[in-house]
C-alpha atoms as a PDB file:
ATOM      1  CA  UNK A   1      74.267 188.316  15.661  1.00  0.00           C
ATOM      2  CA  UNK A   2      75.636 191.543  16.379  1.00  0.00           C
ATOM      3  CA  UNK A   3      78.241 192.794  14.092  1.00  0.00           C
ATOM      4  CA  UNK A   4      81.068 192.979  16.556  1.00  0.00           C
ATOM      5  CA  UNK A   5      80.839 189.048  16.609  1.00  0.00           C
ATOM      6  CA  UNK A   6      80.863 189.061  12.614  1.00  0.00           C
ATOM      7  CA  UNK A   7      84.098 191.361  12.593  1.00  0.00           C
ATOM      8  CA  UNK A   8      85.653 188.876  15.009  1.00  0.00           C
ATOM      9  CA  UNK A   9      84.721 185.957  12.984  1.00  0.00           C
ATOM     10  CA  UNK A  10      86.008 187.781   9.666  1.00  0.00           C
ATOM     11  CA  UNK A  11      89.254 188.612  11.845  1.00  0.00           C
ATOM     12  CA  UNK A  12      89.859 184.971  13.081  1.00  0.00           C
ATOM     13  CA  UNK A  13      89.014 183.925   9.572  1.00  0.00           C
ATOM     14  CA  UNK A  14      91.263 185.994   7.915  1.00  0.00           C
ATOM     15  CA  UNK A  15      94.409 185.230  10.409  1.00  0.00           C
ATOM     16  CA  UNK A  16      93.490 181.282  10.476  1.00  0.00           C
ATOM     17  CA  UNK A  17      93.945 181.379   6.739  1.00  0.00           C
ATOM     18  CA  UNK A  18      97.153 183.289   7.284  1.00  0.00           C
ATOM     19  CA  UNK A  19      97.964 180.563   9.852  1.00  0.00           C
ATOM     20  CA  UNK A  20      96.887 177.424   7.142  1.00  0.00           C
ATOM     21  CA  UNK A  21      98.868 178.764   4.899  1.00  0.00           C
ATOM     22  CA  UNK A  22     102.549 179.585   7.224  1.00  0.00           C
ATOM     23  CA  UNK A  23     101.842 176.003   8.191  1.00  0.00           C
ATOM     24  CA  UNK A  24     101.267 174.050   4.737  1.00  0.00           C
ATOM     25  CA  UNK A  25     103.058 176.522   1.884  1.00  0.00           C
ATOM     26  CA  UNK A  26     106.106 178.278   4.196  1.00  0.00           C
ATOM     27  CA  UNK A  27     107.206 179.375   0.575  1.00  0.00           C
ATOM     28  CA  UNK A  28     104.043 180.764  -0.559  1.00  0.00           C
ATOM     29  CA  UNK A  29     104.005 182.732   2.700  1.00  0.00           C
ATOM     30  CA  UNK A  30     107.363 184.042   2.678  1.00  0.00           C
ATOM     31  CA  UNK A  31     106.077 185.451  -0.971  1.00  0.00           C
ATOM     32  CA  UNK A  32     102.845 187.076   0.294  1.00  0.00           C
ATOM     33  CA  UNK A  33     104.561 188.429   3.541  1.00  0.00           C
ATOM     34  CA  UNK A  34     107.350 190.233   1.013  1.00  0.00           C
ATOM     35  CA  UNK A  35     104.369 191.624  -0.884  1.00  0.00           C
ATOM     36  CA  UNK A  36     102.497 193.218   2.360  1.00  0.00           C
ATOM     37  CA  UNK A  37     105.381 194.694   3.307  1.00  0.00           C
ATOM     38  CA  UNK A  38     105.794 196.655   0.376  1.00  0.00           C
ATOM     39  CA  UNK A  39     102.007 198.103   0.747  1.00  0.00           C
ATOM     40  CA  UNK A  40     102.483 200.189   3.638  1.00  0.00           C
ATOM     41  CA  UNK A  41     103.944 203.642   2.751  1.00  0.00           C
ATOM     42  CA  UNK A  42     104.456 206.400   4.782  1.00  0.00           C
ATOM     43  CA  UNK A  43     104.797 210.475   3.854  1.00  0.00           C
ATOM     44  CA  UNK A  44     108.008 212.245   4.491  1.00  0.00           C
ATOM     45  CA  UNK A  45     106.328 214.144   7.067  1.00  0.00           C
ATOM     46  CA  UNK A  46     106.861 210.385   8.888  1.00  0.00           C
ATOM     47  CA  UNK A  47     110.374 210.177   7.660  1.00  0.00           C
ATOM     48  CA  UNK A  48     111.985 210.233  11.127  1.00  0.00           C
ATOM     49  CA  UNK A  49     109.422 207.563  12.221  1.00  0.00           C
ATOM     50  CA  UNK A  50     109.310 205.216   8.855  1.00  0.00           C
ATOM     51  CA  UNK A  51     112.578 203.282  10.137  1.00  0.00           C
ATOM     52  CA  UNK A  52     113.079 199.993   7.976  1.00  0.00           C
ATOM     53  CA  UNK A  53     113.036 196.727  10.555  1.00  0.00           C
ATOM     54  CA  UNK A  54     113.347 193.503   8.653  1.00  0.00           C
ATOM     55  CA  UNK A  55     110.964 191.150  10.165  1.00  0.00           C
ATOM     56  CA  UNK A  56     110.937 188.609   7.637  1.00  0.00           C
ATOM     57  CA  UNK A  57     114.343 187.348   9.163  1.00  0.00           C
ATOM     58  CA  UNK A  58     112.855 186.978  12.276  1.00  0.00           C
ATOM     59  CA  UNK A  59     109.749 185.125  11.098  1.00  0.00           C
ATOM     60  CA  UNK A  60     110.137 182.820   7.993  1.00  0.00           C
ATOM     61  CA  UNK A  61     112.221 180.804   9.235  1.00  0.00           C
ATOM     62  CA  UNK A  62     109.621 179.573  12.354  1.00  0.00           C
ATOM     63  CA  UNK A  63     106.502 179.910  10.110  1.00  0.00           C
ATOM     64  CA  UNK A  64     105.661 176.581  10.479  1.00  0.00           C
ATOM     65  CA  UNK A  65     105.894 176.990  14.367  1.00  0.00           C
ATOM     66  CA  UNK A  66     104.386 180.289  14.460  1.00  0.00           C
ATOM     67  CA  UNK A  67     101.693 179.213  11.745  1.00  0.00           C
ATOM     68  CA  UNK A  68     100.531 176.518  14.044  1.00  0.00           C
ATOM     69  CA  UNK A  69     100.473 178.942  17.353  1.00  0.00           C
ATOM     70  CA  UNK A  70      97.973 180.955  15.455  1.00  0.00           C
ATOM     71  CA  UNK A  71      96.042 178.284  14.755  1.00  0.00           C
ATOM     72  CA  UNK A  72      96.029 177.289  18.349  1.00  0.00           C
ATOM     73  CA  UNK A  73      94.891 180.988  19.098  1.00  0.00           C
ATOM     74  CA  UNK A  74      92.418 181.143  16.134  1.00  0.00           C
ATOM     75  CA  UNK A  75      90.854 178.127  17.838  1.00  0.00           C
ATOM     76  CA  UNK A  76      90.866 179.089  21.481  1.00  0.00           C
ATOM     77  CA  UNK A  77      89.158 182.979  20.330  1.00  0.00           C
ATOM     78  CA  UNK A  78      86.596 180.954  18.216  1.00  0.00           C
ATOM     79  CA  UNK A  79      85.617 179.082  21.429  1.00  0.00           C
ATOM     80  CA  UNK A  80      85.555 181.807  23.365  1.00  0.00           C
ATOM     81  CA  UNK A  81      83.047 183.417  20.602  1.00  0.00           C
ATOM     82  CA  UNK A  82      81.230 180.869  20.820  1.00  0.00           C
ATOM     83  CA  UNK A  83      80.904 180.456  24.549  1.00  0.00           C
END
């Protein structure tokens, strides 16, 4: 199997699990999507650029819905892989 198709499984592993979890444990997601956000940190050279946009508001509270329309998409890519 090339390794193209193993990064894509690894991807649509990785954001299934993300999925599972927006679906089953909202709470538990809200916690690990505050965390995330707080690994990404840009220099002052991207000052300017590095504007603050609260996403969380936007998202947590249709996890569940959004959770289970990336499980829909997980499943549709992995067919398509496996096609």
């Amino acid at each position: 199997m090339p390794l193209s198709i193993r990064l894509a499984w690894l991807a649509l592993g990785l954001v299934g699990c993300a999925g599972l979890l927006a679906v089953l444990k909202p709470s538990l997601f809200a916690i690990v999507a505050r965390q995330s956000s707080q690994w990404v940190d840009s220099d002052k050279i991207f000052a300017q650029l590095d504007r603050q946009v609260d996403v969380d508001k936007y998202v947590l509270p249709y996890s569940r819905a959004l959770g289970v329309a990336v499980l829909i998409a997980v499943a549709l890519l992995a067919r398509l892989l496996m096609w």
